[in-house]
C-alpha atoms as a PDB file:
ATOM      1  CA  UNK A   1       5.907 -50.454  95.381  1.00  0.00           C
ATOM      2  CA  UNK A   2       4.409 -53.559  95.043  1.00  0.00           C
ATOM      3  CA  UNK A   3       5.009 -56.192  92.085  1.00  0.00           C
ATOM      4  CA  UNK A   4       2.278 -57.325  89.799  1.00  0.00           C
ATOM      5  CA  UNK A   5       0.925 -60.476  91.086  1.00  0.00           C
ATOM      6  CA  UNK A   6       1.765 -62.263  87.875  1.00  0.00           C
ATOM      7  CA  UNK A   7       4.835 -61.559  85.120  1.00  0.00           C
ATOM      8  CA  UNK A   8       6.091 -62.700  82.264  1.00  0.00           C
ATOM      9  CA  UNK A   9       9.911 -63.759  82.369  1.00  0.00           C
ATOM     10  CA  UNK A  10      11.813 -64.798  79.119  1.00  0.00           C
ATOM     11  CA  UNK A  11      15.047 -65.619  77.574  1.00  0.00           C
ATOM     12  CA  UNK A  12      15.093 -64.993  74.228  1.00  0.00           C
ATOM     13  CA  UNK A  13      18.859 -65.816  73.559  1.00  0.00           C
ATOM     14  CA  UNK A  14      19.291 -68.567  75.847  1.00  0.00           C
ATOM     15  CA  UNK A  15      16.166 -70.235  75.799  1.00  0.00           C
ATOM     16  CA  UNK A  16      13.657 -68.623  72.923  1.00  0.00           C
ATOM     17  CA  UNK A  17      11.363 -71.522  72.529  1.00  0.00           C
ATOM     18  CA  UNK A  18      10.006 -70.930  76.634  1.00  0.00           C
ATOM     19  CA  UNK A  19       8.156 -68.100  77.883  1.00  0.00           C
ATOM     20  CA  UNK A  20       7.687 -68.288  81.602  1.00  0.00           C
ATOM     21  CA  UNK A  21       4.625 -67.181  84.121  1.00  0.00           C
ATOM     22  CA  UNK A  22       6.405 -65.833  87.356  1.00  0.00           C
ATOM     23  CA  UNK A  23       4.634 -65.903  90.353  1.00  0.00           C
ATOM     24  CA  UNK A  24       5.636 -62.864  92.671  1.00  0.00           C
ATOM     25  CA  UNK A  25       3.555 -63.704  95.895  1.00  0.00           C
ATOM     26  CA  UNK A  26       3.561 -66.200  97.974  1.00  0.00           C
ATOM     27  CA  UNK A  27       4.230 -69.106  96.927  1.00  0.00           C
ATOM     28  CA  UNK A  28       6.464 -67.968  94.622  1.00  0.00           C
ATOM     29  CA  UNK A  29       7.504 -70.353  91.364  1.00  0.00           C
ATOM     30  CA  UNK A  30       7.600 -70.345  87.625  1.00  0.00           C
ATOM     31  CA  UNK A  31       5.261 -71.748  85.448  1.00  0.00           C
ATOM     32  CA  UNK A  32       4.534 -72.600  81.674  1.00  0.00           C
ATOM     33  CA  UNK A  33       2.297 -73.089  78.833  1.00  0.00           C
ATOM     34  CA  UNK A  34       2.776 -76.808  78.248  1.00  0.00           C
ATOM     35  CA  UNK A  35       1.250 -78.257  74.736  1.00  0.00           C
ATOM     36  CA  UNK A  36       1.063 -81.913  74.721  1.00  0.00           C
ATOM     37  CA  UNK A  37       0.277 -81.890  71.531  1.00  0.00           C
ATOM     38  CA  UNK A  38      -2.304 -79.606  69.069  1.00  0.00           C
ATOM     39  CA  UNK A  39      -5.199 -80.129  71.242  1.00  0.00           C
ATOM     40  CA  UNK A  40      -4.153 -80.624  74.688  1.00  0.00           C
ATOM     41  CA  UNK A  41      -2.275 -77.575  76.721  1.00  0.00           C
ATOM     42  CA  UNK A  42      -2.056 -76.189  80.512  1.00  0.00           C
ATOM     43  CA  UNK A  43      -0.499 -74.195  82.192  1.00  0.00           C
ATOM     44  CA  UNK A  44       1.807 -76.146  84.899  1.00  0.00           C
ATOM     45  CA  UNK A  45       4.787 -75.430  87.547  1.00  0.00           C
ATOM     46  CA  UNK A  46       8.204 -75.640  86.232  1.00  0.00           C
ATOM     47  CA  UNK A  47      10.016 -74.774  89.334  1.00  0.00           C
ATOM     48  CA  UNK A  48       9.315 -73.706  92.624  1.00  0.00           C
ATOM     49  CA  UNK A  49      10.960 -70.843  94.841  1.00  0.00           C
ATOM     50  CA  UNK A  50       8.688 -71.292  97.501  1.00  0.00           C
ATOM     51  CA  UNK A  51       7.252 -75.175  98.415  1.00  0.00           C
ATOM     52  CA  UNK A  52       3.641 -74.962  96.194  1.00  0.00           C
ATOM     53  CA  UNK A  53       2.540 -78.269  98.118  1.00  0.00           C
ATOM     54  CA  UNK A  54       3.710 -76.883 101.994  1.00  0.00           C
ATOM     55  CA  UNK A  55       2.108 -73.240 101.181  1.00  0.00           C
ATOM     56  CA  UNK A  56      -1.568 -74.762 100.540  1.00  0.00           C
ATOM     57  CA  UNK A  57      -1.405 -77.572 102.982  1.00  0.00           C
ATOM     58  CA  UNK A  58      -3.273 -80.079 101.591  1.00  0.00           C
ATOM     59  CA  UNK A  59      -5.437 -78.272  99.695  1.00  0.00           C
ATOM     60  CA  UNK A  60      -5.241 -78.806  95.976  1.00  0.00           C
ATOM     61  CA  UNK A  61      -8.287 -76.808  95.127  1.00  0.00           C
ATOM     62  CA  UNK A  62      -6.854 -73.773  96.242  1.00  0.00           C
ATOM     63  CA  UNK A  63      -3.853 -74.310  94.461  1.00  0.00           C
ATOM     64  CA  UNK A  64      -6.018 -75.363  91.200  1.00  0.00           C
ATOM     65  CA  UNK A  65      -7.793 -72.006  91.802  1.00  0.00           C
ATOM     66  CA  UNK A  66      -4.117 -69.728  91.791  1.00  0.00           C
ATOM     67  CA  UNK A  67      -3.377 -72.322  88.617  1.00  0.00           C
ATOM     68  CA  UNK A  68      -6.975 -71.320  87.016  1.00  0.00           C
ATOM     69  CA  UNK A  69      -6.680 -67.738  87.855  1.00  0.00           C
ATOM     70  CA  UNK A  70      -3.148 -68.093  86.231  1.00  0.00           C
ATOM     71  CA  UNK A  71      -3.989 -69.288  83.206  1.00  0.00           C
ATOM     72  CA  UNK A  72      -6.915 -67.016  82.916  1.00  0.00           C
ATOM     73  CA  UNK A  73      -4.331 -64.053  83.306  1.00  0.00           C
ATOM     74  CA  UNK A  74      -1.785 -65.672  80.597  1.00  0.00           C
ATOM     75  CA  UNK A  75      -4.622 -65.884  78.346  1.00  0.00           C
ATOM     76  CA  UNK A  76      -5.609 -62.419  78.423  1.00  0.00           C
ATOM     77  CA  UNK A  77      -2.027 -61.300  78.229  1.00  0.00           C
ATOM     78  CA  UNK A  78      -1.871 -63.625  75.173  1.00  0.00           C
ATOM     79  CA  UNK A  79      -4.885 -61.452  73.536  1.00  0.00           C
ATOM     80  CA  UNK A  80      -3.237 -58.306  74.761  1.00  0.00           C
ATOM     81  CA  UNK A  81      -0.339 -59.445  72.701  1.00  0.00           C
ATOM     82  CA  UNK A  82      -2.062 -60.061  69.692  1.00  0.00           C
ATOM     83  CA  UNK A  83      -4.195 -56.876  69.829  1.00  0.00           C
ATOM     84  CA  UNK A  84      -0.620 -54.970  70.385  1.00  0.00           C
ATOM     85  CA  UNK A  85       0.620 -56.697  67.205  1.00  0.00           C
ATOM     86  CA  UNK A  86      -2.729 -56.008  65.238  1.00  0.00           C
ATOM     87  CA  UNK A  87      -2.194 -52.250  66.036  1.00  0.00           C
ATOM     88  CA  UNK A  88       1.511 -52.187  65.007  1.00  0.00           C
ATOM     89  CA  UNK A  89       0.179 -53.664  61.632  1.00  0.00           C
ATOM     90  CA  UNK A  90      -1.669 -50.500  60.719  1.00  0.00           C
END
């Protein structure tokens, strides 16, 4: 069986402010939702399993696209989330 490409990985005792992105293919690593403030957030790698830089060998724009497609996938999990909580409410 083969994972989802993207997951969500948390630690709600030892950590409950994160909630983490994990990327199961190559290369693997964990990202976040970082807010630099109110207006300003990304999603960004927190840690690497595999070497993000060495996998795409000089090419940032294919690494912005797995960061874009990312994102896009967090986002739509967000609404999921919030849809899910809507439908609890009734």
């Amino acid at each position: 069986m083969a994972l989802p490409k993207f997951m969500i990985a948390d630690d709600p005792v030892t950590d409950p402010d994160n909630e983490y992105i994990f990327h199961t293919e190559r290369p693997r690593f964990f990202a976040k939702r970082v807010e630099e403030d109110e207006e300003v957030a990304y999603i960004d790698i927190v840690e690497e399993i595999d070497n993000v830089e060495e996998y795409f060998h000089g090419e940032p724009e294919k690494k912005q696209e797995l960061l874009d497609e990312l994102e896009e996938w967090y986002y739509a999990y967000m609404e999921w989330l919030e849809e899910d909580d809507d439908d609890d409410e009734e």
